[in-house]
Protein backbone atom coordinates (compact mmCIF):
# COMPACT_ATOMS: atom_id res chain seq x y z
CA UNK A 1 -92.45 19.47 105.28
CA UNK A 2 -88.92 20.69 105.38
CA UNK A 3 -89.01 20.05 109.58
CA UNK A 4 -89.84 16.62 108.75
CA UNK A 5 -87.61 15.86 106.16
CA UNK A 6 -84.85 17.07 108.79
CA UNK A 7 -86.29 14.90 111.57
CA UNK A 8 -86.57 11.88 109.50
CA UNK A 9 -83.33 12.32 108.30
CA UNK A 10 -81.63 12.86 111.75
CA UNK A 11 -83.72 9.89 112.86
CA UNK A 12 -81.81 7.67 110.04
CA UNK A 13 -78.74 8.63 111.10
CA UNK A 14 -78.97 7.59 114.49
CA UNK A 15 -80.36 4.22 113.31
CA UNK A 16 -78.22 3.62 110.48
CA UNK A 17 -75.12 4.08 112.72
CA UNK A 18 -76.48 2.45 115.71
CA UNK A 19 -76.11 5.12 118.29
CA UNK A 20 -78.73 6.36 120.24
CA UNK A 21 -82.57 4.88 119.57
CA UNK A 22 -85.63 6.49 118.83
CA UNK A 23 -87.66 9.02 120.54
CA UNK A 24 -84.40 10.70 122.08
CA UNK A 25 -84.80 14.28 120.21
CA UNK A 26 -87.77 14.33 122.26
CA UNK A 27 -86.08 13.70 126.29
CA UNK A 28 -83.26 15.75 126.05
CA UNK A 29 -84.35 19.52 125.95
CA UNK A 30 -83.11 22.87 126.28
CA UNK A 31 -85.78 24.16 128.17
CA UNK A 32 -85.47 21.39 131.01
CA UNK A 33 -81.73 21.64 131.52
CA UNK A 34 -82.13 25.69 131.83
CA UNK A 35 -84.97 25.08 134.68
CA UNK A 36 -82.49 22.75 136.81
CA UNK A 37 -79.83 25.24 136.33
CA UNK A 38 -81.81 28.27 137.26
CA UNK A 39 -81.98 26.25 140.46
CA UNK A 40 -79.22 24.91 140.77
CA UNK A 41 -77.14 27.87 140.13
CA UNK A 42 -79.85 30.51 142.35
CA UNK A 43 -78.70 32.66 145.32
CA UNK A 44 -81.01 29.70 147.77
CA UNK A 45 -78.22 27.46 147.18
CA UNK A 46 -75.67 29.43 148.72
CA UNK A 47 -72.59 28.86 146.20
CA UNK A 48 -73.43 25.30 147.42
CA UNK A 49 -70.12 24.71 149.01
CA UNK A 50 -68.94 21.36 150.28
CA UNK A 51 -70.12 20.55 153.51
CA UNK A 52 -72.79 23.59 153.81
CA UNK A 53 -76.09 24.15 153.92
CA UNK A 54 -76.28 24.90 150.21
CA UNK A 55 -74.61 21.59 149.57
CA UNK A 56 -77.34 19.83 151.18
CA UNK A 57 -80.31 21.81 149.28
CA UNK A 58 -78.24 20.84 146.30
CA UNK A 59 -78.17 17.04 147.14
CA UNK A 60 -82.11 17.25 147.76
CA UNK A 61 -82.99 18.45 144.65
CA UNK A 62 -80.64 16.52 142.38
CA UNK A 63 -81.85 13.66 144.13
CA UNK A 64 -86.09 14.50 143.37
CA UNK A 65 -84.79 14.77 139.77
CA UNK A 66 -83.17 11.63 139.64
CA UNK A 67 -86.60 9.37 141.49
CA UNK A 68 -88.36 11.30 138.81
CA UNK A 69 -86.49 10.44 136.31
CA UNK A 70 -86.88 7.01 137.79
CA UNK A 71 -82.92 6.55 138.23
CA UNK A 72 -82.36 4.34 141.32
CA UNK A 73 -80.20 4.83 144.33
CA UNK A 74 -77.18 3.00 144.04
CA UNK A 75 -76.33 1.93 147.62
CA UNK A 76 -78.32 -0.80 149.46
CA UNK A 77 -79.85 0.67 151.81
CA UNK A 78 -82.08 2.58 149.22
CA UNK A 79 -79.76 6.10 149.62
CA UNK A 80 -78.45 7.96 146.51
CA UNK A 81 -75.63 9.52 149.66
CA UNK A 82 -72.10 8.19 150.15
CA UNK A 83 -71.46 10.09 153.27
CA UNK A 84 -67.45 10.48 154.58
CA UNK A 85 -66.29 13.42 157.41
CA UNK A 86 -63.91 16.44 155.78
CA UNK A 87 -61.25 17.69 158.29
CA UNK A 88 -61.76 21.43 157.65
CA UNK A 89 -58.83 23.59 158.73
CA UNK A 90 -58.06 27.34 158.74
CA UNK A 91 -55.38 29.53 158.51
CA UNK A 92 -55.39 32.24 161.16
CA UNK A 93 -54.30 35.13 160.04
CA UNK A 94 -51.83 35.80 162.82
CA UNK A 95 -49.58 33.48 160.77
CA UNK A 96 -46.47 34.74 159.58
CA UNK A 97 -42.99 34.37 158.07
CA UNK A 98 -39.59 36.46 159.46
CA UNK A 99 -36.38 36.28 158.54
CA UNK A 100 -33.74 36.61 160.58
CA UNK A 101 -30.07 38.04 159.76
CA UNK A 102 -27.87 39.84 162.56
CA UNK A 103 -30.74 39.68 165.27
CA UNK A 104 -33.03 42.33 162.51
CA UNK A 105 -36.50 40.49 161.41
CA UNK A 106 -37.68 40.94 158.11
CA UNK A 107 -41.58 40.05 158.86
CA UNK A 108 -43.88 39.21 156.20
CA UNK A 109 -47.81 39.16 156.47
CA UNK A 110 -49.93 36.59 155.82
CA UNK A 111 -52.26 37.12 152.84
CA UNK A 112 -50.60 40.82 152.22
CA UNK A 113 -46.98 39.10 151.22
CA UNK A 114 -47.58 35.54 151.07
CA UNK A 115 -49.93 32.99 151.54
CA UNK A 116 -49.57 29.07 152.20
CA UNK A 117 -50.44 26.79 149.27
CA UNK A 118 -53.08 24.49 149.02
CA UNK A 119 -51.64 20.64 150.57
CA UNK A 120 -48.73 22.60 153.12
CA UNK A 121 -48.34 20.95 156.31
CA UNK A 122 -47.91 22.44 158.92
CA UNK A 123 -46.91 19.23 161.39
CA UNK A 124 -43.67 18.73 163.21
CA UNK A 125 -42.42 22.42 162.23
CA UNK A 126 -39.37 23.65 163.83
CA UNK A 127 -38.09 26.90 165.71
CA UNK A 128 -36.31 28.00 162.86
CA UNK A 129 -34.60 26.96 159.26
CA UNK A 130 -31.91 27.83 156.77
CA UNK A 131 -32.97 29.08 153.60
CA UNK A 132 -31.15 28.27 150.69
CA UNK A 133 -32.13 29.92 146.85
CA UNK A 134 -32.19 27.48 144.52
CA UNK A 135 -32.28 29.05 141.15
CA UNK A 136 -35.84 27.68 139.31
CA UNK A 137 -36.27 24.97 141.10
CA UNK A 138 -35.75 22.57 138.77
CA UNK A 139 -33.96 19.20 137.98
CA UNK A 140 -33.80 18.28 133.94
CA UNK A 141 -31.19 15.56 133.36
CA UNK A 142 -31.86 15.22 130.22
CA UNK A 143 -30.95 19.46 129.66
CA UNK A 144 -27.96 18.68 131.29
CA UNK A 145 -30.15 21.79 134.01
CA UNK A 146 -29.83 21.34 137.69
CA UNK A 147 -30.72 24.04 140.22
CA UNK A 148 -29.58 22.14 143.23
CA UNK A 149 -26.42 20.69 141.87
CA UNK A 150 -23.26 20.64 144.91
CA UNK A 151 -26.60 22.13 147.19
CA UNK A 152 -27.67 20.68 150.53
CA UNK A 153 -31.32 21.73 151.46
CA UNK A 154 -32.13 18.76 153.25
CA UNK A 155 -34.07 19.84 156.35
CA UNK A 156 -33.77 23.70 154.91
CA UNK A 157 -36.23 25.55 153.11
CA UNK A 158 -35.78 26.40 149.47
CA UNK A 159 -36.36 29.98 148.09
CA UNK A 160 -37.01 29.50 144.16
CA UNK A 161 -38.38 31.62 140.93
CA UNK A 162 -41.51 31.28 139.32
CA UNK A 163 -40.24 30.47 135.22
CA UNK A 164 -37.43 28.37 133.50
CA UNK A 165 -34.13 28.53 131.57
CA UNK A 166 -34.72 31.10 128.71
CA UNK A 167 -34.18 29.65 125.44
CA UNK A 168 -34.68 30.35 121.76
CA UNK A 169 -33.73 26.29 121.20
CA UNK A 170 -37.09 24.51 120.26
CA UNK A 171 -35.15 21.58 121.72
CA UNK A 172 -34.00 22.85 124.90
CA UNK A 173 -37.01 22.74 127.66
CA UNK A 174 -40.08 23.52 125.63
CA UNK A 175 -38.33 26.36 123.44
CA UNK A 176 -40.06 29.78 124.10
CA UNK A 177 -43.74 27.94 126.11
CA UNK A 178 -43.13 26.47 128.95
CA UNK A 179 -42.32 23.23 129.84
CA UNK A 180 -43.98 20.89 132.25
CA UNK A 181 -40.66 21.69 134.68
CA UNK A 182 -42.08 25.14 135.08
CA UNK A 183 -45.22 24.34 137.06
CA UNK A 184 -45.19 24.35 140.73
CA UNK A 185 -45.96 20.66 141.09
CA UNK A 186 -42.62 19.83 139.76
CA UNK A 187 -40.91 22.30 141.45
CA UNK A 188 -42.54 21.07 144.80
CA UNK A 189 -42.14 17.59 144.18
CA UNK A 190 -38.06 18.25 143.39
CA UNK A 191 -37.92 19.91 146.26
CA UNK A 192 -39.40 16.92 148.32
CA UNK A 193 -37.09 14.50 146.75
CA UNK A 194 -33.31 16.69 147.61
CA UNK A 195 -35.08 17.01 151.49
CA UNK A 196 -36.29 19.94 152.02
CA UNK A 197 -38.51 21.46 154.48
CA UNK A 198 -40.76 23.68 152.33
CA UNK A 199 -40.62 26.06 149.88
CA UNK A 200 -41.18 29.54 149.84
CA UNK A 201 -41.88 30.58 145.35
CA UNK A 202 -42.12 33.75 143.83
CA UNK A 203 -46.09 34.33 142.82
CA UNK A 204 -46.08 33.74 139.05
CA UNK A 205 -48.25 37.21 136.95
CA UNK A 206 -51.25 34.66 137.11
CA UNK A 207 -51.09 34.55 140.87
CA UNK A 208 -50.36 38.61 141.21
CA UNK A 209 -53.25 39.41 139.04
CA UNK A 210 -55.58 37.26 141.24
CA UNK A 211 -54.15 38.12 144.17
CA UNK A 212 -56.64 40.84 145.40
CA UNK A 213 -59.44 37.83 144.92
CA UNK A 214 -57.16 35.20 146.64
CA UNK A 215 -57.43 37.42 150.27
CA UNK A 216 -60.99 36.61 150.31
CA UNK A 217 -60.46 32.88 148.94
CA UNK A 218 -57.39 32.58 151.86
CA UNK A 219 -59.40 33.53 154.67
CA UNK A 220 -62.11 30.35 154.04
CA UNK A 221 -61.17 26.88 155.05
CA UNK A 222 -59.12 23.80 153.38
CA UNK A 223 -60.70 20.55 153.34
CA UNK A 224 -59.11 17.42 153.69
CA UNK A 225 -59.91 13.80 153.37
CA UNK A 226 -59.79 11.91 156.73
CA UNK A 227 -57.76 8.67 156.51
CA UNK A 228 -57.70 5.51 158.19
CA UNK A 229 -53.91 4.82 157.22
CA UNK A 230 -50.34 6.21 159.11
CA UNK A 231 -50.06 9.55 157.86
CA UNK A 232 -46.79 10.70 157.25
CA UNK A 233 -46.42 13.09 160.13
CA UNK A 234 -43.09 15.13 158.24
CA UNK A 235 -44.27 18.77 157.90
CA UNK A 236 -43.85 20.22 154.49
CA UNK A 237 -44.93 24.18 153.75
CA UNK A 238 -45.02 25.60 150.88
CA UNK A 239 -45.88 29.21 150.38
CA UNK A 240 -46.43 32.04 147.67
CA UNK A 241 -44.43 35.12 148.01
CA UNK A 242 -45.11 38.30 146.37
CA UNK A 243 -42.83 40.85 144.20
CA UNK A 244 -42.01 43.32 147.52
CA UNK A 245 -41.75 39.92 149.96
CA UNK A 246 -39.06 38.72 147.39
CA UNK A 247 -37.09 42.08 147.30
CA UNK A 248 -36.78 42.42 151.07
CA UNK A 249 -35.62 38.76 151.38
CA UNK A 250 -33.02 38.92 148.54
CA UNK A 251 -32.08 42.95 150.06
CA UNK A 252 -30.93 41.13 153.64
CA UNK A 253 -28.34 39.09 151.53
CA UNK A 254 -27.35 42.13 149.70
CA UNK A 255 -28.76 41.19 146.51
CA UNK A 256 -30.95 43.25 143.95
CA UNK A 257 -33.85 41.48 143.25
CA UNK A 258 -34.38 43.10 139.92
CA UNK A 259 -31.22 43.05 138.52
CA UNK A 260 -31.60 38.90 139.49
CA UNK A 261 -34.09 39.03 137.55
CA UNK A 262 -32.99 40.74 134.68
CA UNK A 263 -30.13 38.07 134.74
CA UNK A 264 -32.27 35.19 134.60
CA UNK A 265 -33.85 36.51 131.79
CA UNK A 266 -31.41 37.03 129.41
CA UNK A 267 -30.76 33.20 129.84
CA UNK A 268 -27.80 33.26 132.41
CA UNK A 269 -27.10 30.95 135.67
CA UNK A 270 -27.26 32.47 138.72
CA UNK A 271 -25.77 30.56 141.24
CA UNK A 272 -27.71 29.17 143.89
CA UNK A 273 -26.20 29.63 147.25
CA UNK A 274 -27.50 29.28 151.23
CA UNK A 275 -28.73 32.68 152.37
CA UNK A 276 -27.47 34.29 155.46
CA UNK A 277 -30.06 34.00 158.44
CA UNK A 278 -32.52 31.77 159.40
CA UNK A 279 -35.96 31.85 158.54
CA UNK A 280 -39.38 31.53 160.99
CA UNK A 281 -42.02 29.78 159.88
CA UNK A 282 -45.57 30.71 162.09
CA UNK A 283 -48.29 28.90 160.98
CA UNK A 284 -51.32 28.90 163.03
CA UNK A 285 -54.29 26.58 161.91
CA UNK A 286 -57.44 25.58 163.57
CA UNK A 287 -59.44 22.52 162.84
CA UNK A 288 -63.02 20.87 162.56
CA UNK A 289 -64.69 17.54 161.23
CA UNK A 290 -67.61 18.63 158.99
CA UNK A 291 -69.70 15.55 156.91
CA UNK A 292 -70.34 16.02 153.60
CA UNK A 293 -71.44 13.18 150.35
CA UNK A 294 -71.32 12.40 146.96
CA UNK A 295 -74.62 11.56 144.90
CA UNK A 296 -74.71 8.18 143.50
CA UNK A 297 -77.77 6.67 140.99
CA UNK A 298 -77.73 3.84 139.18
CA UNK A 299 -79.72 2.73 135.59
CA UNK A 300 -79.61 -1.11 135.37
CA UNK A 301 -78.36 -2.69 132.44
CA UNK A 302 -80.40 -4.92 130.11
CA UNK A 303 -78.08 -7.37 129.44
CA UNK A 304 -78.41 -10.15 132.30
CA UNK A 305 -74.27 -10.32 132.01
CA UNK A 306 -73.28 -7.23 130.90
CA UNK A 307 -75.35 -5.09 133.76
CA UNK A 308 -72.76 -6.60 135.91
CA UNK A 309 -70.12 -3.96 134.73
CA UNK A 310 -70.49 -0.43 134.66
CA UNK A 311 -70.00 2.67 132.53
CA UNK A 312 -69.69 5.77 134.94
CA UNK A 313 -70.79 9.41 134.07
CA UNK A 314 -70.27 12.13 136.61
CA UNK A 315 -69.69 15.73 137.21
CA UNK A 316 -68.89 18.42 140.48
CA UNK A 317 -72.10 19.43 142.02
CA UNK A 318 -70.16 21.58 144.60
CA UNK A 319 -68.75 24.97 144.08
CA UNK A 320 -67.06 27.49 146.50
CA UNK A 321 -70.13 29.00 148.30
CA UNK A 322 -70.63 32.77 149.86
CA UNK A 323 -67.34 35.28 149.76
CA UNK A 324 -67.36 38.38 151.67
CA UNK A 325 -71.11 38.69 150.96
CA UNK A 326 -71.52 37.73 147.76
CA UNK A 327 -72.64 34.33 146.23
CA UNK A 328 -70.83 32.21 144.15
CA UNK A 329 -73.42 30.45 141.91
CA UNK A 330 -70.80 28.51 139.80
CA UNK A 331 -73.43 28.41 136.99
CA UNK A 332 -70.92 26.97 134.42
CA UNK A 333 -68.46 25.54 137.27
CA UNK A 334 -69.60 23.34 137.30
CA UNK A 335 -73.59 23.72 137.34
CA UNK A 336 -73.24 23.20 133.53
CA UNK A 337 -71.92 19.74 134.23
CA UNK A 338 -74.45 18.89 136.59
CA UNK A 339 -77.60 19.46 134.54
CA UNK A 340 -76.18 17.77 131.52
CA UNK A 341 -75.47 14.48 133.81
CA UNK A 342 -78.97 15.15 134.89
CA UNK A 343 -80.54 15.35 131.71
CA UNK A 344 -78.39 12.18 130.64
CA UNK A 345 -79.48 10.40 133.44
CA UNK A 346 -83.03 11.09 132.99
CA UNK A 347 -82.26 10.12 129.26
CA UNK A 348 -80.90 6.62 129.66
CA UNK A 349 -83.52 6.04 132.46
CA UNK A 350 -86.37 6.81 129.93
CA UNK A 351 -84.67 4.68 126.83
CA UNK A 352 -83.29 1.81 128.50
CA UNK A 353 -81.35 0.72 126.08
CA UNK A 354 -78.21 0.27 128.03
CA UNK A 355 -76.77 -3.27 128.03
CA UNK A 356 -74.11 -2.27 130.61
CA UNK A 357 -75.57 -0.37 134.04
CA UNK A 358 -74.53 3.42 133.91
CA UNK A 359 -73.24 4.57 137.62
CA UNK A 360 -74.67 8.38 137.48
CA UNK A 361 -72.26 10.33 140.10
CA UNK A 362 -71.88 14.02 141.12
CA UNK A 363 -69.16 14.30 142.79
CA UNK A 364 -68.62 16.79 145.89
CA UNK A 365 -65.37 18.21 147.23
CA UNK A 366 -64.11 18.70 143.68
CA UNK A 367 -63.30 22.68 144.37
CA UNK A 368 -61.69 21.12 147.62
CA UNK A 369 -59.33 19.20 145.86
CA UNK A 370 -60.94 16.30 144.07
CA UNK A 371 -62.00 14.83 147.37
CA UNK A 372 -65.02 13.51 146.72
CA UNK A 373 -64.24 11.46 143.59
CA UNK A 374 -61.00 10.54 145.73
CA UNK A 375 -62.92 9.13 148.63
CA UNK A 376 -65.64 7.14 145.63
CA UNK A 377 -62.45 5.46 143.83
CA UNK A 378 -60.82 4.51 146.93
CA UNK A 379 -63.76 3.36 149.01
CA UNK A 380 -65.80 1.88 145.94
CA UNK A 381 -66.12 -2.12 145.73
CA UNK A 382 -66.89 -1.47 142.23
CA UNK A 383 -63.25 -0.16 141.67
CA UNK A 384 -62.12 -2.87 143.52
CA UNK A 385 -63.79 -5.53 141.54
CA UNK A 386 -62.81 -3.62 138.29
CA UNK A 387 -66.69 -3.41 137.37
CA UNK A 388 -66.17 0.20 136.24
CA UNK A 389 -64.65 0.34 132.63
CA UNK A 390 -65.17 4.08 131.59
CA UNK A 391 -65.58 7.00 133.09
CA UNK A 392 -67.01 10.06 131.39
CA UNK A 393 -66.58 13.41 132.90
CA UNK A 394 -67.63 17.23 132.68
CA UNK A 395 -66.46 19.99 134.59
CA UNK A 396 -67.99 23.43 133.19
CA UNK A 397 -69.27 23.23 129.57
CA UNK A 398 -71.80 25.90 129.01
CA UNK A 399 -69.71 28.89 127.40
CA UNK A 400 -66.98 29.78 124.85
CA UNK A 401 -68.22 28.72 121.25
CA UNK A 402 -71.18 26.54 120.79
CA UNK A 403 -69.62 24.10 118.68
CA UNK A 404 -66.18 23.52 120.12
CA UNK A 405 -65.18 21.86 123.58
CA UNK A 406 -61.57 21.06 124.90
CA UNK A 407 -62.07 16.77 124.73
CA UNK A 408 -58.63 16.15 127.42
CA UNK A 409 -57.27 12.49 128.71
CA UNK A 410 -59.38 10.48 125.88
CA UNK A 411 -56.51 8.24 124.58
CA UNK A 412 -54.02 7.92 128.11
CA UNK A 413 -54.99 4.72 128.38
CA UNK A 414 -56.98 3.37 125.70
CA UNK A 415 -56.76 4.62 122.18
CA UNK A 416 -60.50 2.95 121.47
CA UNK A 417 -61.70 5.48 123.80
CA UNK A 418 -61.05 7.94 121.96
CA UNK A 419 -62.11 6.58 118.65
CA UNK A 420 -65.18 6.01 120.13
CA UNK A 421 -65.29 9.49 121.41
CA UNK A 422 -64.45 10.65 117.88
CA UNK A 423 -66.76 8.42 115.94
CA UNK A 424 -70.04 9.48 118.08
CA UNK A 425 -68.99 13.12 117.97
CA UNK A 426 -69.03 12.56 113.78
CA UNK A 427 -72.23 11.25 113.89
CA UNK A 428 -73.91 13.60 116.17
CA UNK A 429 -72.80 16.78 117.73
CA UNK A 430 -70.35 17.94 115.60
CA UNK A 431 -68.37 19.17 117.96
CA UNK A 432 -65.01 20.50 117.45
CA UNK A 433 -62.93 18.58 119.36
CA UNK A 434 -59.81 20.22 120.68
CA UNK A 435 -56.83 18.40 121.81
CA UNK A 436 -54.84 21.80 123.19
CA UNK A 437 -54.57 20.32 126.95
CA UNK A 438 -53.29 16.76 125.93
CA UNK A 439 -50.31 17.86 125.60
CA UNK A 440 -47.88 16.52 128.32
CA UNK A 441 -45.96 19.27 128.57
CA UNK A 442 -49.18 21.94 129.12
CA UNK A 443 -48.30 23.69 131.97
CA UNK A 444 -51.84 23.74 133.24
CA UNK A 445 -52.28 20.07 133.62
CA UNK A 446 -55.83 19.99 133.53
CA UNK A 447 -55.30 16.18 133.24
CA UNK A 448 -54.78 15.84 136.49
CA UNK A 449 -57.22 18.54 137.78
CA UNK A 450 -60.46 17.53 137.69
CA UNK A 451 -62.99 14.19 138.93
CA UNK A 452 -61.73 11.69 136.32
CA UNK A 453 -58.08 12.08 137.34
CA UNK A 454 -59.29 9.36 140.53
CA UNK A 455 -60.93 7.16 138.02
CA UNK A 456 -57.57 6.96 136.13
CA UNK A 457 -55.97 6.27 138.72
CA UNK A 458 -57.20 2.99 139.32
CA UNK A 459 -56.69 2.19 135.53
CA UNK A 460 -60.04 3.39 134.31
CA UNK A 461 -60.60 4.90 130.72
CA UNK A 462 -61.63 8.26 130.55
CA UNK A 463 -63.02 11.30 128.63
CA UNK A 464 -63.07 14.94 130.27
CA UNK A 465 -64.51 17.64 128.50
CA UNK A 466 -63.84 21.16 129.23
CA UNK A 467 -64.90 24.93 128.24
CA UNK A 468 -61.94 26.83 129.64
CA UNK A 469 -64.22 29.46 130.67
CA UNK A 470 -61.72 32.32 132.14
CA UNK A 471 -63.39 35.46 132.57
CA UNK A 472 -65.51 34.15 135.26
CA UNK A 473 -63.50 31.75 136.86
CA UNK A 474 -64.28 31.57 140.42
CA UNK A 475 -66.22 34.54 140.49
CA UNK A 476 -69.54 36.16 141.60
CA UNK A 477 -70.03 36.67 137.78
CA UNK A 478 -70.52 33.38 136.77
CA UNK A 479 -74.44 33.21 136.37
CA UNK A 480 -77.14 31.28 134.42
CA UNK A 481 -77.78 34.42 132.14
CA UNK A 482 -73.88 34.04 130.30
CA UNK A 483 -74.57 30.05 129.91
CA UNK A 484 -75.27 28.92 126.29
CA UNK A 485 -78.17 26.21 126.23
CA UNK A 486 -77.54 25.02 122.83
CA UNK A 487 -74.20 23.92 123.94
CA UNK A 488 -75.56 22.26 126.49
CA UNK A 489 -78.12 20.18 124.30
CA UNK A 490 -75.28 19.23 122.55
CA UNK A 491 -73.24 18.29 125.03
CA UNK A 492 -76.05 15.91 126.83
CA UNK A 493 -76.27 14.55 123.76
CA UNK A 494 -72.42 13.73 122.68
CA UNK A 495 -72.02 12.39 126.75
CA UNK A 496 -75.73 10.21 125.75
CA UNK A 497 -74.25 8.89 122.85
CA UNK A 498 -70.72 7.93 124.20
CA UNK A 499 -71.89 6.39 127.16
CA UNK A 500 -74.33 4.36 125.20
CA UNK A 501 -71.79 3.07 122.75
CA UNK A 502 -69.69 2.23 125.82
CA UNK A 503 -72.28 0.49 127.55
CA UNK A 504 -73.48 -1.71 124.73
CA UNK A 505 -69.89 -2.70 123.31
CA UNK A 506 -69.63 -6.43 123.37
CA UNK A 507 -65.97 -6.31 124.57
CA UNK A 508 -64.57 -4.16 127.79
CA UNK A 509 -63.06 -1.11 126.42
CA UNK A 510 -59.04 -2.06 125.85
CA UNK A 511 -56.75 -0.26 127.91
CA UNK A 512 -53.65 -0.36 125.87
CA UNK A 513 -51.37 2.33 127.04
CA UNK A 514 -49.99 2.53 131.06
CA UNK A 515 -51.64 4.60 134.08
CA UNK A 516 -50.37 8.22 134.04
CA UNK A 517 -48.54 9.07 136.68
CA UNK A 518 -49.72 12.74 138.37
């Protein structure tokens, strides 16, 4: 009696607040999200990288569950695939950095000192550069801060420090937490605009720690998109250098690295100055076209106008396949994302009770560099038409507490997005939703780093919701048997119930705030 009392009730709820319709308690189960992810996330699917094998197993499977569901394939010619080529490039590990002062070489090894960051390019590279050290990096007008004040690096190559100004000023940079000048993004993009080369940065205690893990990461592939346009053929590297690499460069100007350091520290200005020597750059890539495809579905609307616009729900299907023997499963990154889109799809399939169509999407080419939701939003005719009025994304939500998720991006450009976000959440799940990584100034920026960063772009409301699983991060660890199930009920639910409300609003979501620049 008590069971029924509780399902009747939930029932009313649902009705009296016009959410989700009747019969849903019964489609969206624990038991069939945990059997797709025991797939899914299974040594057969080979980490299921981007353009591998195991990608392609993936991609089968998703797509049986979606014709069961009876979710239709969105392109015309009856295919759930969007197909595009990858270049695929490699560092060789031959590739190396030297320094040059009074014809003695100060060589440092690739992956053992430094290693190129993800984007560096290689093209039109010259025999040789100066090097000039440029403090932090950084350019804050409004600090009155400028590390390359009276400097000339254009055409050099910039040597900077990982970090900040030191202050105990709430009001000067972000106080004691750092500011959004600190993360290497800003740093590179200052860099770009005073003309330099490249950029070689001291490895931040994030980077040291994984730096053991990174040797096995830095001798796969990078993946880029293949354009039609011009590229700009101007080379810029930009590299990582560890603690030792650091002390020999700054020991062939005469300098003590560690007393630098200590200086910085305690909140005084070193100046920057142009180093002594020249520095080599030798960086040796090889390169491939590989194919690879994002997984598109759609669920027609009921509404004979309204089906004519589009809410979009997506998630990463790809992770970062085998590493030096050992599989990569991604269970919660972002496998956890991928069943619950699954189990949502199968969900608004079943209920039809969508008034706007729902574009169902798992993206690939995320763990490449958001390159397959890139390719979608650029290639799409639905972006083009402006068809597509939300986007709802989730990339790993399985683990940390059951009833708490990180909700990020919900109110950049429309603050009814995030009311609507809010109000569902009340009325169903519960969830605690955190607002930690909306902060502008978070130096991890997880705004910008995921699927629905693309949609945004093109002045698309979004939601992205977010574990901030750690401990397994991009590791062989991350399996099915650490994922919480209840969480991701919950969350099929909450992403059910949002897109619904979305998709049966009688006005296009308003968009009342300006598209974020990255």
């Amino acid at each position: 009696m008590r069971r029924l009392s509780y399902i009747l009730l939930f029932s009313l709820t649902f009705f009296a607040t016009g959410i989700l319709p009747q019969g849903v308690s019964k489609i969206i189960t624990e038991s069939n999200i945990k059997t797709n992810l025991e797939v899914l996330a299974s040594d057969l699917f080979e980490g299921r990288e981007a353009t591998t094998r195991g990608a392609k197993l993936a991609q089968l499977y998703i797509i049986s569950q979606l014709k069961k569901a009876g979710v239709k394939p969105f392109f015309k010619n009856g295919s759930f695939l969007q197909s595009f080529k990858l270049n695929v490039e490699k560092t060789n590990e031959d590739s190396k950095l030297s320094f040059i002062k009074d014809s003695v070489s100060t060589d440092l090894k690739f992956m053992n000192d430094f290693f190129f960051g993800r984007g560096s390019n290689q093209d039109s590279l010259k025999p040789s550069y100066k090097l000039v050290f440029a403090g932090y990096g950084i350019t804050a007008p409004e600090f009155g801060y400028d590390d390359y004040k009276n400097l000339d690096v254009k055409g050099k190559f910039v040597l900077i420090l990982d970090g900040e100004p030191v202050s105990q000023k709430d009001d000067y940079f972000n106080g004691k937490e750092k500011s959004k000048f600190s993360s290497r993004k800003s740093k590179i993009e200052n860099a770009k605009k005073h003309g330099a080369a490249g950029i070689l940065m001291q490895a931040d205690k994030r980077v040291l720690a994984f730096w053991p893990r990174l040797m096995g990461f830095l001798k796969r592939p990078s993946y880029k998109l293949i354009s039609k346009e011009k590229t700009d053929k101007q080379g810029f590297v930009f590299a990582y250098l560890n603690t030792a690499s650091l002390k020999k460069i700054f020991a062939t100007q005469n300098i003590d690295f560690e007393k630098l350091m200590k200086k910085m520290k305690e909140g005084n200005k070193t100046e920057a100055e142009e180093f002594d020597g020249v520095l080599k750059v030798k960086y040796d890539r090889s390169k491939e076209v590989r194919q690879s495809a994002n997984i598109v579905g759609v669920i027609e609307g009921n509404d004979p106008v309204l089906k004519n616009e589009y809410v979009a729900i997506g998630a990463h299907y790809d992770h970062v396949g085998v590493i030096n023997g050992k599989v990569y499963n991604g269970a919660d990154d972002d496998g956890s994302g991928t069943v619950v889109i699954m189990e949502v799809a199968k969900t608004l399939a079943k209920t039809k009770a969508n008034k706007r169509s729902v574009l169902i999407v798992f993206h690939t080419g995320e763990e490449k560099g958001l390159l397959g939701s890139r390719y979608l939003t650029d290639n799409l005719q639905l972006i083009k038409d402006k068809k597509i009025v939300a986007q709802i994304n989730i990339d790993m939500v399985g683990r940390m507490a059951t009833d708490s998720i990180y909700s990020i991006g919900s109110d950049k450009l429309s603050s009814e997005m995030k009311k609507i976000v809010e109000d569902v959440n009340s009325k169903t799940t519960k969830f605690h939703l955190d607002y930690k990584f909306d902060d502008p100034n978070d130096p991890n920026r997880f705004y910008y780093r995921s699927d629905h960063y693309n949609y945004a772009k093109h002045g698309i409301p979004i939601v992205f919701f977010f574990d901030n699983m750690r401990k397994d991060y991009h590791r062989d660890t991350d399996e099915v048997d650490k994922i919480n199930f209840k969480k991701l009920k919950k969350m099929s639910w909450l992403v059910y119930g949002i897109a619904l409300r979305i998709a049966n609003l009688n006005h296009r979501l308003i968009v009342d705030k300006p598209i974020p620049k990255g």
